[in-house]
C-alpha atoms as a PDB file:
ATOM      1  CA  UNK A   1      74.369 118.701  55.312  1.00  0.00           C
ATOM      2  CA  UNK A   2      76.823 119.426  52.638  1.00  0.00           C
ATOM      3  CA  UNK A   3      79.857 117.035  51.944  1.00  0.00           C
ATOM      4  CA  UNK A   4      82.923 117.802  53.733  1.00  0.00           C
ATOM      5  CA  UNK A   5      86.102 119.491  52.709  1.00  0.00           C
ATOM      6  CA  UNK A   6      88.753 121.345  53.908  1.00  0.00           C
ATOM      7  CA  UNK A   7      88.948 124.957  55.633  1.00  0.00           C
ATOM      8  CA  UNK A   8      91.452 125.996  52.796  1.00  0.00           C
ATOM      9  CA  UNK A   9      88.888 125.090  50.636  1.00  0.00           C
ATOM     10  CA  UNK A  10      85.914 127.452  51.624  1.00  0.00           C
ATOM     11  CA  UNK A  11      84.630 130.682  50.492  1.00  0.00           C
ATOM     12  CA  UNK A  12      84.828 133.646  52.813  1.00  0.00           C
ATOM     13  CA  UNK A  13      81.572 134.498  54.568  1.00  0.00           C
ATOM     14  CA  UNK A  14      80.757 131.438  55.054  1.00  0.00           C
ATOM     15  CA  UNK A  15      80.006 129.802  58.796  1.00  0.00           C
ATOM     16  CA  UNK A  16      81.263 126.223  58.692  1.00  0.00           C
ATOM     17  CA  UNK A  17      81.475 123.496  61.614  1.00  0.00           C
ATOM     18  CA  UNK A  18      84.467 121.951  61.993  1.00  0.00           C
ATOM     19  CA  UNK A  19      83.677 117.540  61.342  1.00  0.00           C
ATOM     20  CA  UNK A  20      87.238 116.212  62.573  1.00  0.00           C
ATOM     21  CA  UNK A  21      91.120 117.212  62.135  1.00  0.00           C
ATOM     22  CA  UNK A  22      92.681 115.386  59.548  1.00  0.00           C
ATOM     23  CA  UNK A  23      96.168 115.638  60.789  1.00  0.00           C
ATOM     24  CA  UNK A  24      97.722 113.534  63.416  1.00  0.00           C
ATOM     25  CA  UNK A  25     100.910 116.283  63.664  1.00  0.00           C
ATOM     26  CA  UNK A  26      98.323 119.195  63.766  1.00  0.00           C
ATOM     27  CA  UNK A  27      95.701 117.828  66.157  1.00  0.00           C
ATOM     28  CA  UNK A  28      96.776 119.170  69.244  1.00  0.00           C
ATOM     29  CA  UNK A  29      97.800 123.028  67.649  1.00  0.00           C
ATOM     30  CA  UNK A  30      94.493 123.026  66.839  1.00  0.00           C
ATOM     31  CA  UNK A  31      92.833 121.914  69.992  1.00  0.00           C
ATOM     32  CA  UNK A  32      94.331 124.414  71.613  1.00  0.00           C
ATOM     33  CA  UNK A  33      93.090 127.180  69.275  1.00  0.00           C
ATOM     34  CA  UNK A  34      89.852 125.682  69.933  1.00  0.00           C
ATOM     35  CA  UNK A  35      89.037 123.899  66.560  1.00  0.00           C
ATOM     36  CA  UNK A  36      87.360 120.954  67.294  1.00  0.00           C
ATOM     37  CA  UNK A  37      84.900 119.269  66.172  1.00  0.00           C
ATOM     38  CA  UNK A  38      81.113 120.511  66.820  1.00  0.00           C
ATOM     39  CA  UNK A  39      82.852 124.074  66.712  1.00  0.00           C
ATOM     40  CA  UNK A  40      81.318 126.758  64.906  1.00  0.00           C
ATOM     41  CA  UNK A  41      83.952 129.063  62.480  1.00  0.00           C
ATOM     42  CA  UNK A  42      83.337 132.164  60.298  1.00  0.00           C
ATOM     43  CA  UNK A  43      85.819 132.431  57.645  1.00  0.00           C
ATOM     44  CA  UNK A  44      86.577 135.544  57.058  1.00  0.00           C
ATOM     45  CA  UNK A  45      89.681 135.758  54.846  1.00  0.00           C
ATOM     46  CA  UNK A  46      90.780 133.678  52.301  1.00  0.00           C
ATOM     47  CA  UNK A  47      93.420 134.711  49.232  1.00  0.00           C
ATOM     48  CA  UNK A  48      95.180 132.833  46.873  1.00  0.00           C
ATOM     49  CA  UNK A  49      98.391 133.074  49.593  1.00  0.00           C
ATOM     50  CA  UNK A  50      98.833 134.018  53.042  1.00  0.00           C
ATOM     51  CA  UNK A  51      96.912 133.057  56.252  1.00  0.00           C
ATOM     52  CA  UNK A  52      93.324 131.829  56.300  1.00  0.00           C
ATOM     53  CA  UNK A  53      91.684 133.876  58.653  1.00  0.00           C
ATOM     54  CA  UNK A  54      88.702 132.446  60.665  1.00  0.00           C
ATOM     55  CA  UNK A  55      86.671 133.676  63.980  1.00  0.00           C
ATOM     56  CA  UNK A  56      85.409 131.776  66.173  1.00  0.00           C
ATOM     57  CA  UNK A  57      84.155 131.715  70.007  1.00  0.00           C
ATOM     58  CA  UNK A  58      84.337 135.636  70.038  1.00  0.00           C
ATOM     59  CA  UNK A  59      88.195 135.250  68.848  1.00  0.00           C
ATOM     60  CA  UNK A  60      89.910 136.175  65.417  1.00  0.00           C
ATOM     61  CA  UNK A  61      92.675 133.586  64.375  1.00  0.00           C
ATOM     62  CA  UNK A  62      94.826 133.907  61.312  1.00  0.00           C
ATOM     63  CA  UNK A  63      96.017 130.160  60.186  1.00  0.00           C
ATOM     64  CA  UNK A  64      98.309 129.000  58.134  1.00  0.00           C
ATOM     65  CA  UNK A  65      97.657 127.164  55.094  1.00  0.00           C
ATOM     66  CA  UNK A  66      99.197 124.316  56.515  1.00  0.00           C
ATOM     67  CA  UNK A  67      96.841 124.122  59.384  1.00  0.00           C
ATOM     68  CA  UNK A  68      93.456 125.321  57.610  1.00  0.00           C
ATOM     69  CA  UNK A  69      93.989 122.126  55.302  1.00  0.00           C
ATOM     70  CA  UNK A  70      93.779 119.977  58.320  1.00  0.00           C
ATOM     71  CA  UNK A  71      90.561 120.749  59.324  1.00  0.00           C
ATOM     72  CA  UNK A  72      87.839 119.119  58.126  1.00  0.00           C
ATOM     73  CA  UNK A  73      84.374 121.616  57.941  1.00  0.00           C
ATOM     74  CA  UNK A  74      80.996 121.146  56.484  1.00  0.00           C
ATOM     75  CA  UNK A  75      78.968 124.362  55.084  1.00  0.00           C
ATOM     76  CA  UNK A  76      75.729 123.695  57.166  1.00  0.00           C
ATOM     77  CA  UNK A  77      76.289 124.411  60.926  1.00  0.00           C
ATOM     78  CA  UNK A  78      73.092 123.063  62.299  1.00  0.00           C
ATOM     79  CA  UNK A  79      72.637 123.689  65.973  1.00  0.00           C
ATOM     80  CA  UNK A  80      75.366 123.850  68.235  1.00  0.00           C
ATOM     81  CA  UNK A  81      75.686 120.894  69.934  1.00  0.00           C
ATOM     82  CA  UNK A  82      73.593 121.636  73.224  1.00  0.00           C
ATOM     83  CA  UNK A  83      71.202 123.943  71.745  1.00  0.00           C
ATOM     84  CA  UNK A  84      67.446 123.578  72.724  1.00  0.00           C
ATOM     85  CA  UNK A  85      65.342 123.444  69.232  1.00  0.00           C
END
């Protein structure tokens, strides 16, 4: 597994897991949106301003950049937690 970083921080295409959420203030936003940790997100969008956007469990979300750097990711997915090998 690759080190950690930020959502804000990736490159689009590539399929991250979220690790934890690094905000306090922002932790239960992003619950609800469904980024926790173990979760499984595509980025798909990500300029120099505006919204990161990111899919994930069959839904497209556009974040702000505010939220995006308060979520924690690492590059290599592994298996879903659950998933029979």
């Amino acid at each position: 597994m690759t080190s950690p970083k930020r959502l804000d921080e990736t490159e689009p295409g590539a399929q991250v897991r979220v690790v934890r959420l690094l905000s306090s203030d922002a932790r239960q936003r992003l619950m609800q949106l469904g980024l926790v940790p173990g979760t499984i997100v595509s980025v798909r969008q990500i300029r120099s301003r505006g919204p990161v956007i990111v899919r994930l469990r069959g839904c497209t979300l556009a974040l702000d950049r505010e939220l995006a750097r308060s979520v924690e990711v690492a590059n290599d997915p592994g298996p879903a937690p659950g998933a029979r090998p």
